[in-house]
PDB file of N, CA and C in Angstrom:
ATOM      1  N   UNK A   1     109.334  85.865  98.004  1.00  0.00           N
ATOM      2  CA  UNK A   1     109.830  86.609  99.136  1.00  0.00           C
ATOM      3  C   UNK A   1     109.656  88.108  98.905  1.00  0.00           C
ATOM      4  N   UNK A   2     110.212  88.563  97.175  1.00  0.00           N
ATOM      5  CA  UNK A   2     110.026  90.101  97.380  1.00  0.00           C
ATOM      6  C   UNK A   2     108.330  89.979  97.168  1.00  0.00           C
ATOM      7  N   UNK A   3     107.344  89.561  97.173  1.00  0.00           N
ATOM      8  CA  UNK A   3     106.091  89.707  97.167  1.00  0.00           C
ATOM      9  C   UNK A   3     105.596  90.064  98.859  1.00  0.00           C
ATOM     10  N   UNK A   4     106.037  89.407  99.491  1.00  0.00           N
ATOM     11  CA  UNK A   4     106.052  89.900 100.647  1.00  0.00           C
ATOM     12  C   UNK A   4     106.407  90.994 101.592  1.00  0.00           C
ATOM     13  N   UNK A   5     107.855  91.158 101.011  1.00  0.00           N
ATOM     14  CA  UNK A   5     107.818  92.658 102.050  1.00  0.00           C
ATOM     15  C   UNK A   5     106.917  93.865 101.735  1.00  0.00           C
ATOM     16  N   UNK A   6     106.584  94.292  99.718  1.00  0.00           N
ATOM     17  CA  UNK A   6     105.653  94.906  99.870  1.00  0.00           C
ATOM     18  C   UNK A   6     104.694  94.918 100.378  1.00  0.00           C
ATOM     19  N   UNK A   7     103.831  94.035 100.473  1.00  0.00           N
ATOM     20  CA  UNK A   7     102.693  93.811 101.473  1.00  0.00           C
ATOM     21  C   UNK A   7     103.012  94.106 102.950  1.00  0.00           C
ATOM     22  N   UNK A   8     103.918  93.548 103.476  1.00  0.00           N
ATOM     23  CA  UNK A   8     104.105  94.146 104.941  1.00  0.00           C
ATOM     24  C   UNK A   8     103.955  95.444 105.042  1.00  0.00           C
ATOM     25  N   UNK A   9     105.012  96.420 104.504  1.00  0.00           N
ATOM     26  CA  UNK A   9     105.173  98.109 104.301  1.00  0.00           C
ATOM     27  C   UNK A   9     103.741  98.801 105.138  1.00  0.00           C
ATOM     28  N   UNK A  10     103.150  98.964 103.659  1.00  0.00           N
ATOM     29  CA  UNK A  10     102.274  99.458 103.375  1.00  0.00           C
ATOM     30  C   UNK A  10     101.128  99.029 104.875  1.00  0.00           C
ATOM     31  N   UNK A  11     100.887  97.495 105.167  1.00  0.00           N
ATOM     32  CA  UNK A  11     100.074  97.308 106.044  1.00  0.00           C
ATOM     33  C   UNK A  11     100.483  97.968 107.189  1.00  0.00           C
ATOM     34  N   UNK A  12     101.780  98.066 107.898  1.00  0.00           N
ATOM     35  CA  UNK A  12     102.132  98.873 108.617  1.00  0.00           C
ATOM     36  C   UNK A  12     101.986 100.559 108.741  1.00  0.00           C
ATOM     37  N   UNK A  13     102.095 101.240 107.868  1.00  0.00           N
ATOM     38  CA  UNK A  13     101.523 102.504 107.265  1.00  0.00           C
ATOM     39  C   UNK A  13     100.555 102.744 107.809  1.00  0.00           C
ATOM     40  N   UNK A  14      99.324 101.425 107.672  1.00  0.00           N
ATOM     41  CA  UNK A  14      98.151 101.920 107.714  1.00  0.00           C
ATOM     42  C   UNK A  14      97.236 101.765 109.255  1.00  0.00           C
ATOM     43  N   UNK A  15      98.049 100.571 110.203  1.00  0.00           N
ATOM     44  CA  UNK A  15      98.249 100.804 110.923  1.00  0.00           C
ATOM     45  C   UNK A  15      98.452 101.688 111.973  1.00  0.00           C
ATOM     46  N   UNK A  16      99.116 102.391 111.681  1.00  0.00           N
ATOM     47  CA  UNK A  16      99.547 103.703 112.298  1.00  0.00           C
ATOM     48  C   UNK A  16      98.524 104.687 112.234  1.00  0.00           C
ATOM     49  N   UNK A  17      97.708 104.975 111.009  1.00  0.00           N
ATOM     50  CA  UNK A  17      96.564 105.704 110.556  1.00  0.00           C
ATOM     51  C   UNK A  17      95.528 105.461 111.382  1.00  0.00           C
ATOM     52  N   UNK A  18      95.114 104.096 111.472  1.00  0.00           N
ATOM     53  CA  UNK A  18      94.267 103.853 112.374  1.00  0.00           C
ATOM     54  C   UNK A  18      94.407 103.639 113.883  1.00  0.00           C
ATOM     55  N   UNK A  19      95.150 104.053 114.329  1.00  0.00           N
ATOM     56  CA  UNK A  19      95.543 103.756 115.652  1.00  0.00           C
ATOM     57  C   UNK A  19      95.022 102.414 116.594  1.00  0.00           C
ATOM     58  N   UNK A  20      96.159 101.151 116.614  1.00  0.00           N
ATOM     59  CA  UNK A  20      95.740 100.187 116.777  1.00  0.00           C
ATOM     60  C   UNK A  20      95.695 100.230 118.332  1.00  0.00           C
ATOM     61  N   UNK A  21      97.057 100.603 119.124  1.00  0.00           N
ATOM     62  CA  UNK A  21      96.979 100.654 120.181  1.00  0.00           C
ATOM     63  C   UNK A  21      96.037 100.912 121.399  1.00  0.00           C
ATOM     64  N   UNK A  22      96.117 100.907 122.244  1.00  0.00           N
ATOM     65  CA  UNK A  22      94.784 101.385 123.068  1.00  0.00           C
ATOM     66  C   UNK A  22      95.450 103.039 123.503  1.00  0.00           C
ATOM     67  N   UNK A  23      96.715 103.012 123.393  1.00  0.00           N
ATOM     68  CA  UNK A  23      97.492 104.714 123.855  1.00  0.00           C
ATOM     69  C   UNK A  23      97.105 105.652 122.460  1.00  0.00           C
ATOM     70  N   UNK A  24      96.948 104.948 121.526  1.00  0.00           N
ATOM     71  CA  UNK A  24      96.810 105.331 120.096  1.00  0.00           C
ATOM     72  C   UNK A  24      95.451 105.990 119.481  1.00  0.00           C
ATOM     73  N   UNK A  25      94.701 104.934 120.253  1.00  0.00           N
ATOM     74  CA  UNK A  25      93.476 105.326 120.149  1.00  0.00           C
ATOM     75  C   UNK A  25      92.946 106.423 121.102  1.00  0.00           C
ATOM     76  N   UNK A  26      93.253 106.479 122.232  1.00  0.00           N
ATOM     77  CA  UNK A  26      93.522 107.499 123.339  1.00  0.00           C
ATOM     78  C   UNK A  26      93.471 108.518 122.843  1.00  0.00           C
ATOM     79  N   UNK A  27      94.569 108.737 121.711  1.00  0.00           N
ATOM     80  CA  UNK A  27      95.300 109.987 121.967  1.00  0.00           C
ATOM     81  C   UNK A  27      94.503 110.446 120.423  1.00  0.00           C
ATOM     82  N   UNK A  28      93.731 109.379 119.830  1.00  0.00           N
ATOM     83  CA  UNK A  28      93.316 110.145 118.300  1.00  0.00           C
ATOM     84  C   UNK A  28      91.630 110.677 118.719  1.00  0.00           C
ATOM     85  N   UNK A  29      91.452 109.937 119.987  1.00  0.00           N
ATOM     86  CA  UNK A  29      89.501 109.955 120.473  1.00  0.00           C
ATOM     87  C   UNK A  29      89.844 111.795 121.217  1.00  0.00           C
ATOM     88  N   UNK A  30      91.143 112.228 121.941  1.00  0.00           N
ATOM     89  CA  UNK A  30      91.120 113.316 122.412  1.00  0.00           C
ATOM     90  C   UNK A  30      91.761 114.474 120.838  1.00  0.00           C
ATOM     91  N   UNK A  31      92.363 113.992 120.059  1.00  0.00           N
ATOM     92  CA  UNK A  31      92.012 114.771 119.145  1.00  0.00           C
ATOM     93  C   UNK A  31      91.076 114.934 118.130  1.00  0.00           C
ATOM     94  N   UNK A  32      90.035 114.505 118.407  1.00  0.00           N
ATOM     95  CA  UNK A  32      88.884 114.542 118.097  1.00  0.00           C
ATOM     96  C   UNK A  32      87.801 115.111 118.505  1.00  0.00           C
ATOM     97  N   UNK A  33      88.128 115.000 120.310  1.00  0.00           N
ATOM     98  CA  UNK A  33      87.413 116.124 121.076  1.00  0.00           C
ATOM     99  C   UNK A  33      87.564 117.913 120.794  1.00  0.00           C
ATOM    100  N   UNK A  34      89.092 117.931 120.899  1.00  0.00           N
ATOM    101  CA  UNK A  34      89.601 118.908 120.303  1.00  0.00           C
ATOM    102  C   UNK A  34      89.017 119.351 118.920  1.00  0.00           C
ATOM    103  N   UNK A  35      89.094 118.445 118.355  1.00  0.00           N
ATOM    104  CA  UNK A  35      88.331 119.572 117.085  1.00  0.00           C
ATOM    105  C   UNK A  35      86.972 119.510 117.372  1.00  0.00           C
ATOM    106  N   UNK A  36      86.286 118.575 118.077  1.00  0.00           N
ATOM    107  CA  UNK A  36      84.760 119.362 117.854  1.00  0.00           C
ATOM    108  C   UNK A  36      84.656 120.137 119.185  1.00  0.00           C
ATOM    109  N   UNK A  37      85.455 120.438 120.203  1.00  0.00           N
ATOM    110  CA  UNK A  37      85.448 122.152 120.974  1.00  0.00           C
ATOM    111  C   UNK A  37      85.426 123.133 120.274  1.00  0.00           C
ATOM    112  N   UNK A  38      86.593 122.994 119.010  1.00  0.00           N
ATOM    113  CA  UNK A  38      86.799 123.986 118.805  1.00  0.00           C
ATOM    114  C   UNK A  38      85.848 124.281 117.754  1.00  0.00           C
ATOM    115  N   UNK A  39      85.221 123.388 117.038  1.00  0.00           N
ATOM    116  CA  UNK A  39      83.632 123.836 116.681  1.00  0.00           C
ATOM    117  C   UNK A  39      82.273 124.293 117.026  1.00  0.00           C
ATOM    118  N   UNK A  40      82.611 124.369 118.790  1.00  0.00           N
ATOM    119  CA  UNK A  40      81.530 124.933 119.676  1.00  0.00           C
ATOM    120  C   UNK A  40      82.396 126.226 119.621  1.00  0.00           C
ATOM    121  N   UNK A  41      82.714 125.986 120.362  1.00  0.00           N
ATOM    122  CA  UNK A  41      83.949 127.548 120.176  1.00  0.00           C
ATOM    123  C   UNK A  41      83.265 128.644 119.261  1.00  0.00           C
ATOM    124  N   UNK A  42      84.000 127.708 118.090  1.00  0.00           N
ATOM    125  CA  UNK A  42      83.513 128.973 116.716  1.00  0.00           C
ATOM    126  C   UNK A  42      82.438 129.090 116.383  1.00  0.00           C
ATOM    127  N   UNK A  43      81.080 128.821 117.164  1.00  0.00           N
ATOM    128  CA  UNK A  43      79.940 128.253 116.964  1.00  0.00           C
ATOM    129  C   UNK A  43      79.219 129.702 117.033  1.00  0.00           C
ATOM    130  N   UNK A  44      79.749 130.237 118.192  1.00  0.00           N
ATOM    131  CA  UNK A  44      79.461 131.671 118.846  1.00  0.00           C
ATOM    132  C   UNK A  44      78.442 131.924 119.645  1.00  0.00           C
ATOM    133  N   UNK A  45      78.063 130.551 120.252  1.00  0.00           N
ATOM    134  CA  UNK A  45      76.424 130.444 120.817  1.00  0.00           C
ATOM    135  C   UNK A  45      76.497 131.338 122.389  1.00  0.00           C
ATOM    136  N   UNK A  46      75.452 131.417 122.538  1.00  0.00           N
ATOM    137  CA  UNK A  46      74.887 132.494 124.044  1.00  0.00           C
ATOM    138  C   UNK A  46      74.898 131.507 124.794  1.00  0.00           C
ATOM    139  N   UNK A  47      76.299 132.185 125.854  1.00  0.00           N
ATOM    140  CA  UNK A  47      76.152 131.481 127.162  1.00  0.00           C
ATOM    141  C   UNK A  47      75.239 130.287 127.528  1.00  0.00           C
ATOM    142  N   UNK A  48      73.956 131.083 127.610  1.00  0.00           N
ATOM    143  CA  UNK A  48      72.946 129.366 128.165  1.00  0.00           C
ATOM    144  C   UNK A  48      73.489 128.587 126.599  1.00  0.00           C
ATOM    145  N   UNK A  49      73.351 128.655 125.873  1.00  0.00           N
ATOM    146  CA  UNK A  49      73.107 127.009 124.610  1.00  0.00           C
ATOM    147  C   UNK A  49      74.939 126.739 124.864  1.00  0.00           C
ATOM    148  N   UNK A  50      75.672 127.414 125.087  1.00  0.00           N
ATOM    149  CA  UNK A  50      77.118 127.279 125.395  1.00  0.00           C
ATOM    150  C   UNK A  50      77.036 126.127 126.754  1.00  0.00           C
ATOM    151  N   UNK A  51      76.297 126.792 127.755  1.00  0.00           N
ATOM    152  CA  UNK A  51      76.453 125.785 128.940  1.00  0.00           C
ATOM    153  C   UNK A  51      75.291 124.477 128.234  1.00  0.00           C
ATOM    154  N   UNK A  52      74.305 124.450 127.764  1.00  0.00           N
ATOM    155  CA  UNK A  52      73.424 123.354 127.197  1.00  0.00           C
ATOM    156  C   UNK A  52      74.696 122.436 126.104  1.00  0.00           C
ATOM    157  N   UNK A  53      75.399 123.098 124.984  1.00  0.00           N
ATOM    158  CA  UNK A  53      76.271 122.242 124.767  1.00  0.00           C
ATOM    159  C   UNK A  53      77.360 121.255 125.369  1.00  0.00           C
ATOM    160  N   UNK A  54      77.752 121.690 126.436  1.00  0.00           N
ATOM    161  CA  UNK A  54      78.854 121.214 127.198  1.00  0.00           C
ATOM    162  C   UNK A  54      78.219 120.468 128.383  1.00  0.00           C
ATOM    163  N   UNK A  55      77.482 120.405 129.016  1.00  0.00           N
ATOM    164  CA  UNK A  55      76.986 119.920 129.956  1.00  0.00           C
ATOM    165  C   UNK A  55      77.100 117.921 129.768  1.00  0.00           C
ATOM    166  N   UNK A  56      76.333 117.399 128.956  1.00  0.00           N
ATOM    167  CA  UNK A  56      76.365 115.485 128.531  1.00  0.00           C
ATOM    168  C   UNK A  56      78.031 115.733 128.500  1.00  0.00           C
ATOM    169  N   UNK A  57      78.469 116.190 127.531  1.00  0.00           N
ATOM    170  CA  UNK A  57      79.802 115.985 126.985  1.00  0.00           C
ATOM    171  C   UNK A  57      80.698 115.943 128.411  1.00  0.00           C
ATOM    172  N   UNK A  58      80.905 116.998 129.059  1.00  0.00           N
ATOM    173  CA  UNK A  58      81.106 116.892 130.420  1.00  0.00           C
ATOM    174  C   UNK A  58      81.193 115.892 131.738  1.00  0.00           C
ATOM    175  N   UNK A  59      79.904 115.581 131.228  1.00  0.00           N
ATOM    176  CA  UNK A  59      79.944 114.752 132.486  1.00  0.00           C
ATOM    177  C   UNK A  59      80.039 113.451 132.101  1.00  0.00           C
ATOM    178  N   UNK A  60      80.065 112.900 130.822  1.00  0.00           N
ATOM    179  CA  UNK A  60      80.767 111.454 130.044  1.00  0.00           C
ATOM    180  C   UNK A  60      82.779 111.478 130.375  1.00  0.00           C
ATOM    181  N   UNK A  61      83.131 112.919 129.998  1.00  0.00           N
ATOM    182  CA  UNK A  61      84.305 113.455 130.524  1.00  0.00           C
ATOM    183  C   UNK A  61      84.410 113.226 131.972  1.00  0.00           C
ATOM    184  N   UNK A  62      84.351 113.629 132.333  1.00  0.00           N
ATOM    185  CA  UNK A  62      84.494 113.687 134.118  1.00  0.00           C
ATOM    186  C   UNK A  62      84.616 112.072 134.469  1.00  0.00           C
ATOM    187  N   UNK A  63      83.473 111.308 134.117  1.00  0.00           N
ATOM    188  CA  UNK A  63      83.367 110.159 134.703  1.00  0.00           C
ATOM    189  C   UNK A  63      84.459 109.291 134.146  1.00  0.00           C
ATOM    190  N   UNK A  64      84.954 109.463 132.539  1.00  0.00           N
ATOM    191  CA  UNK A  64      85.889 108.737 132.115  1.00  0.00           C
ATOM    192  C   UNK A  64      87.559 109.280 132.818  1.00  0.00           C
ATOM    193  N   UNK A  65      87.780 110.365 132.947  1.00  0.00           N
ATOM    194  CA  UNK A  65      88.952 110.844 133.708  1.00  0.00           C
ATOM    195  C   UNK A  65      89.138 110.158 134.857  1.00  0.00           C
ATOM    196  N   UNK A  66      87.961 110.254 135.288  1.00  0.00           N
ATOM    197  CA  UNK A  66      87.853 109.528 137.228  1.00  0.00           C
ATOM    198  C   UNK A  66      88.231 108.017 136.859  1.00  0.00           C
ATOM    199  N   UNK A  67      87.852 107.648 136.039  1.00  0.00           N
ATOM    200  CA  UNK A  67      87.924 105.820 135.440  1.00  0.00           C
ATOM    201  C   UNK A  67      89.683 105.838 135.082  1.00  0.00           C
ATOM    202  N   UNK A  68      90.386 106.769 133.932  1.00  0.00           N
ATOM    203  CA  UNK A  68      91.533 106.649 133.718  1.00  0.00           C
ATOM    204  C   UNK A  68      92.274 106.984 135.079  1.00  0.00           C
ATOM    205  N   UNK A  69      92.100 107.558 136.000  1.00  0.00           N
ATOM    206  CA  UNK A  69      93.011 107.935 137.179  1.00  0.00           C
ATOM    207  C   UNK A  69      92.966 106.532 138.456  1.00  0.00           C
ATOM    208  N   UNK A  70      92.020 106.207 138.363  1.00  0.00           N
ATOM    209  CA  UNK A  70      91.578 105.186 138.633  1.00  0.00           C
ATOM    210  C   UNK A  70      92.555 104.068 138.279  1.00  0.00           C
ATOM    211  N   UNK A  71      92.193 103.628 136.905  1.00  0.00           N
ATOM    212  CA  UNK A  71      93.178 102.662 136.068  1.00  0.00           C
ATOM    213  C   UNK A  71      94.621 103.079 136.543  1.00  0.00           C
ATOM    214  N   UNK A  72      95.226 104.394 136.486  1.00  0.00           N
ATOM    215  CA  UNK A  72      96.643 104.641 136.750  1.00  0.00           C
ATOM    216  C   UNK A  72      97.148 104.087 137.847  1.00  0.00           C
ATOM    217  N   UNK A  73      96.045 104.418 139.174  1.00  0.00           N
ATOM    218  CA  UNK A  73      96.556 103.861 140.237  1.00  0.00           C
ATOM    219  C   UNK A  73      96.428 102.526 140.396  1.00  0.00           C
ATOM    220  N   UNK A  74      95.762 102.122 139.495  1.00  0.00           N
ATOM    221  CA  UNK A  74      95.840  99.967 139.871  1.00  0.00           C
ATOM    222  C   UNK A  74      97.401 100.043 139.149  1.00  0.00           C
ATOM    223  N   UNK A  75      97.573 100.409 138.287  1.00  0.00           N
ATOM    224  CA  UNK A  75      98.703 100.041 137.856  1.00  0.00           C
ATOM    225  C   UNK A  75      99.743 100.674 138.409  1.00  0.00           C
ATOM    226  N   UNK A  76     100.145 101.917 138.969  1.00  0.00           N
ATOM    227  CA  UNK A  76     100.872 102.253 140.089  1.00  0.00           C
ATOM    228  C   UNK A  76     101.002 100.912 141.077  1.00  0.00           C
ATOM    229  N   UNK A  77     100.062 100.899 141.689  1.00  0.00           N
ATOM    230  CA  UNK A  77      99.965 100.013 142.779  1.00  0.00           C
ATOM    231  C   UNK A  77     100.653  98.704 142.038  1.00  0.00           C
ATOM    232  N   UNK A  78      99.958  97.949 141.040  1.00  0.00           N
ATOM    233  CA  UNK A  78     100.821  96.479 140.365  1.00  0.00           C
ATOM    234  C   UNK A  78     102.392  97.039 140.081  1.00  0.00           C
ATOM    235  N   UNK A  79     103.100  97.982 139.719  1.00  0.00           N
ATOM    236  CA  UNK A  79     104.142  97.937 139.675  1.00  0.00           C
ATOM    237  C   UNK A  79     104.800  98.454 140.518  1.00  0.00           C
ATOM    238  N   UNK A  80     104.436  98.903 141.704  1.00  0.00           N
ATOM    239  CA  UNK A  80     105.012  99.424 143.061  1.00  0.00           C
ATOM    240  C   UNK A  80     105.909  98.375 143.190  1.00  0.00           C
ATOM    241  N   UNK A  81     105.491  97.173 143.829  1.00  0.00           N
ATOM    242  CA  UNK A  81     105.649  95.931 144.236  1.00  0.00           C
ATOM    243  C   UNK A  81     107.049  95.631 143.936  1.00  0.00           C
ATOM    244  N   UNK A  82     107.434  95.596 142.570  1.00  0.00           N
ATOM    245  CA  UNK A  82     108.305  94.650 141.317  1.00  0.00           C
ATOM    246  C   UNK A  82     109.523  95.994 141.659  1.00  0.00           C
ATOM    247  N   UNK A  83     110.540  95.510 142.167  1.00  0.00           N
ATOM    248  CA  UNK A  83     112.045  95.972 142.708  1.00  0.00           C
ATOM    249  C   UNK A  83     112.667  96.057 141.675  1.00  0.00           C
ATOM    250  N   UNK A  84     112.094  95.585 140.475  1.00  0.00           N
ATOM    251  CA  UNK A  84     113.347  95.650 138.969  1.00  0.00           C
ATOM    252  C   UNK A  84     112.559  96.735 138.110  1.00  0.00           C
ATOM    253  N   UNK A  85     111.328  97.648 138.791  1.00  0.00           N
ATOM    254  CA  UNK A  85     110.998  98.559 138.094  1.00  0.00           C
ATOM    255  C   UNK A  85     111.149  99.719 139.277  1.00  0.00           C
ATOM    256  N   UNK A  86     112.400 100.854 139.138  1.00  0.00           N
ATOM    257  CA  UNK A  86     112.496 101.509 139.687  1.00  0.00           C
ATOM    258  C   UNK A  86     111.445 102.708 139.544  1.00  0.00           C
ATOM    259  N   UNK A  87     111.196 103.526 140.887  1.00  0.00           N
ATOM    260  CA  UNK A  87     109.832 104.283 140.670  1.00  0.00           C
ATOM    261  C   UNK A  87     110.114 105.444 140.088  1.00  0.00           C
ATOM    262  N   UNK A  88     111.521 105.800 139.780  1.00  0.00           N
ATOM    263  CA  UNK A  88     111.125 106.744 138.367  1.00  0.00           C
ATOM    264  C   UNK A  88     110.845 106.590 137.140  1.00  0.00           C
ATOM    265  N   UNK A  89     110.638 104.647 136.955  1.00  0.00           N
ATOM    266  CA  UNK A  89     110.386 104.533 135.666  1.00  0.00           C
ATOM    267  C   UNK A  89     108.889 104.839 135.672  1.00  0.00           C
ATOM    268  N   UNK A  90     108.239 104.520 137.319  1.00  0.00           N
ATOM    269  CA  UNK A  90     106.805 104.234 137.614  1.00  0.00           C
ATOM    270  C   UNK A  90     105.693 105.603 137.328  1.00  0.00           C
ATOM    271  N   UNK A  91     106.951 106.636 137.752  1.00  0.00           N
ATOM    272  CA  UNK A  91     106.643 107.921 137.613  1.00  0.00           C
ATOM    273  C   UNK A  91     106.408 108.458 136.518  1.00  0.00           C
ATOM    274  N   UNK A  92     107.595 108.371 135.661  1.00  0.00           N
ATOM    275  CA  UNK A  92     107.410 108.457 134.091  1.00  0.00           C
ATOM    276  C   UNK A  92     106.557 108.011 133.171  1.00  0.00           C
ATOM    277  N   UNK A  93     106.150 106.400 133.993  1.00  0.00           N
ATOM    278  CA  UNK A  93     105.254 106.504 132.915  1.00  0.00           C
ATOM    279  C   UNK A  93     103.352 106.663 133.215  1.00  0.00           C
ATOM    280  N   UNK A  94     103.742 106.836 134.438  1.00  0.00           N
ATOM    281  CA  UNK A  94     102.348 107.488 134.993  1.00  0.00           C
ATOM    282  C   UNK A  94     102.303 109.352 134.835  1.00  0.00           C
ATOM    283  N   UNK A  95     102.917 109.559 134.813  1.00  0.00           N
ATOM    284  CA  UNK A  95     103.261 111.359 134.761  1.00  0.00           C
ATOM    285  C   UNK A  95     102.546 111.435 136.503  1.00  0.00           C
ATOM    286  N   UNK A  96     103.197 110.305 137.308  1.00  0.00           N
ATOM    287  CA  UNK A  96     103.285 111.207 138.874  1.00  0.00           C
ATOM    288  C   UNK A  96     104.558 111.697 139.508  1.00  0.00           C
ATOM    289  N   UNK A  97     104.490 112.458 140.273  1.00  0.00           N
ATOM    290  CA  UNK A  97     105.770 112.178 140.922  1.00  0.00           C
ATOM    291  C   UNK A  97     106.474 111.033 141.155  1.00  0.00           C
ATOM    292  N   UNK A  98     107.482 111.343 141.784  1.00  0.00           N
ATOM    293  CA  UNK A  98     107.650 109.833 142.352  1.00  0.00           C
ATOM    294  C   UNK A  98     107.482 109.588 144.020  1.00  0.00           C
ATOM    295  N   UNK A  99     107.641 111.021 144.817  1.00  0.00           N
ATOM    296  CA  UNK A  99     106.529 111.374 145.958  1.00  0.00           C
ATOM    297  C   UNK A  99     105.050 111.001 145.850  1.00  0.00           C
ATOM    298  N   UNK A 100     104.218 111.225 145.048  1.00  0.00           N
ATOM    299  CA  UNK A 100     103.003 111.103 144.850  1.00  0.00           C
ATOM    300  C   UNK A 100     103.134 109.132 144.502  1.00  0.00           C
ATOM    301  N   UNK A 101     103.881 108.442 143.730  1.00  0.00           N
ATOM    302  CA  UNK A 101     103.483 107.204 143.540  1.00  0.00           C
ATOM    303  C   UNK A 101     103.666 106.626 145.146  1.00  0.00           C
ATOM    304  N   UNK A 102     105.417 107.514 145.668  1.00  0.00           N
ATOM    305  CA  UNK A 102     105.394 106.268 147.280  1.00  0.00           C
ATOM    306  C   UNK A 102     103.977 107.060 148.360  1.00  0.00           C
ATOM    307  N   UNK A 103     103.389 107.884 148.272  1.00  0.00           N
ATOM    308  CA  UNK A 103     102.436 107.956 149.144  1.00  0.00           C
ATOM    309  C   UNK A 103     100.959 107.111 148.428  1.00  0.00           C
ATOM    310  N   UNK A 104     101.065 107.188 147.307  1.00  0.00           N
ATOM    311  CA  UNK A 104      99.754 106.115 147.000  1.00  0.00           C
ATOM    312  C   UNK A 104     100.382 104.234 147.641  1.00  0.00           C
ATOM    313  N   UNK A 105     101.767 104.179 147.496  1.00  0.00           N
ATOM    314  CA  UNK A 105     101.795 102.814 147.774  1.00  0.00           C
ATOM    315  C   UNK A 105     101.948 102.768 149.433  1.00  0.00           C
ATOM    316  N   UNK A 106     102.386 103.713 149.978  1.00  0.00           N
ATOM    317  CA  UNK A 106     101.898 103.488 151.736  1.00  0.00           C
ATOM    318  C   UNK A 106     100.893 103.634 151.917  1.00  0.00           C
ATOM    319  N   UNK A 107      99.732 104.439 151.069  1.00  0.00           N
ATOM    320  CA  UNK A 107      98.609 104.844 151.726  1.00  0.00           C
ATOM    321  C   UNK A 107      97.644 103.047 151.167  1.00  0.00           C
ATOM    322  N   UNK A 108      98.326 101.816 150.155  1.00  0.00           N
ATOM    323  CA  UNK A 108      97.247 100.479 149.884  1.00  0.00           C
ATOM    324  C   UNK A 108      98.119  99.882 150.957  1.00  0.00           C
ATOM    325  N   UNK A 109      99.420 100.397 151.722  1.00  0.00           N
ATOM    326  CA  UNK A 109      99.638  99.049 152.456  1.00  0.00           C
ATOM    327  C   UNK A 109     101.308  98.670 152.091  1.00  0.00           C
ATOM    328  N   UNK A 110     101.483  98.793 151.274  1.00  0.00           N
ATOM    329  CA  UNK A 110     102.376  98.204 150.171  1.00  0.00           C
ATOM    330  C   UNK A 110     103.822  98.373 151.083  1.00  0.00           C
ATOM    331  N   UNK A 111     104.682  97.828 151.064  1.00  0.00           N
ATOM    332  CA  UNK A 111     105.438  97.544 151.522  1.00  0.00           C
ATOM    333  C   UNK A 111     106.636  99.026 150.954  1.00  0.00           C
ATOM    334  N   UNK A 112     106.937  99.937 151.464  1.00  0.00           N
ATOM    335  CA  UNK A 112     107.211 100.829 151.006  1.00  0.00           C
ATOM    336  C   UNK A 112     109.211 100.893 150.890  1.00  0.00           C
ATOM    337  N   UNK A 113     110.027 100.958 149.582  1.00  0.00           N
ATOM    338  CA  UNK A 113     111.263 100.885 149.157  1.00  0.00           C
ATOM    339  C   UNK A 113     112.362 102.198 149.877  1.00  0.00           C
ATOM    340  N   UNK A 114     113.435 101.379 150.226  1.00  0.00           N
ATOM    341  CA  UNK A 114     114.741 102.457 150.585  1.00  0.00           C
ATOM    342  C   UNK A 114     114.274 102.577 152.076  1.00  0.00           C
ATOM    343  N   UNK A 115     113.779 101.997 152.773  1.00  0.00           N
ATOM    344  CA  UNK A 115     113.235 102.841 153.645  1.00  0.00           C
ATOM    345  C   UNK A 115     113.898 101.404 154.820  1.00  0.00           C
ATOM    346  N   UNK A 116     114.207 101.901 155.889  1.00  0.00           N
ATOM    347  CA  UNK A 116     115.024 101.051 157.187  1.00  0.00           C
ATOM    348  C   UNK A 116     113.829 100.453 157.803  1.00  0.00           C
ATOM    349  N   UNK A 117     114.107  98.877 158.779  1.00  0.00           N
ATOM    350  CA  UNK A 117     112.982  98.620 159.511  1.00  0.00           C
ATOM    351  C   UNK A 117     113.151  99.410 160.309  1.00  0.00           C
ATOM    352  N   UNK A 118     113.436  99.575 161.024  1.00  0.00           N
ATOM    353  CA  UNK A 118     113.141 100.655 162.138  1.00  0.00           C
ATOM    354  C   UNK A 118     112.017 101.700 162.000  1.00  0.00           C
ATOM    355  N   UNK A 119     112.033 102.470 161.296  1.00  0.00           N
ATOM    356  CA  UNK A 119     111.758 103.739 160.571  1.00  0.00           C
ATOM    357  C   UNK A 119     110.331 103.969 160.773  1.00  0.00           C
TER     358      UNK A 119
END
């Protein structure tokens, strides 16, 4: 038994190092970007090779942002729905408002909360 918890520990440790998660990995692929900006940065290159560096990088950027905002709102939208997830949790963990989540869920249709039939 004590042979075991050491082994757990440590595997956990390392875990963490490598970022297993997909939020984990997220967040170690943008600090990674970060340091190689800031190696163009200090690079000191002339405007044009400045815009020639950034340009691919850019637009792999752009298209993946449009893809994660994208992803946010399917999942906005899947947890709109579910009445036992109130939309400031929806908000929180999207970083939208919670104005901005109820106009994305009136603008798919969605049956919109607090709100009177009448109305």
């Amino acid at each position: 038994m004590s042979g075991k918890e050491p082994a757990a520990t440590p595997k956990r440790s390392k875990t963490r190092r490598t970022a297993t998660s997909p939020g984990e990995q997220l967040a170690a692929a943008v600090q990674d970007l970060q340091a190689a900006l800031e190696v163009v940065k200090d690079a000191g290159l002339e405007p044009m090779a400045l815009l020639e560096q950034l340009r691919d990088p850019l637009t792999v950027i752009d298209d993946t942002a449009t893809a994660m905002r994208e992803m946010r709102l399917e999942g906005v939208l899947a947890a709109y729905p579910d009445r036992t997830v109130p939309v400031y949790r929806i908000s929180d963990a999207s970083g939208l408002s919670p104005a901005l989540v109820t106009r994305y869920a009136k603008q798919a249709g969605l049956e919109l909360r607090n709100r009177r039939a009448g109305s």
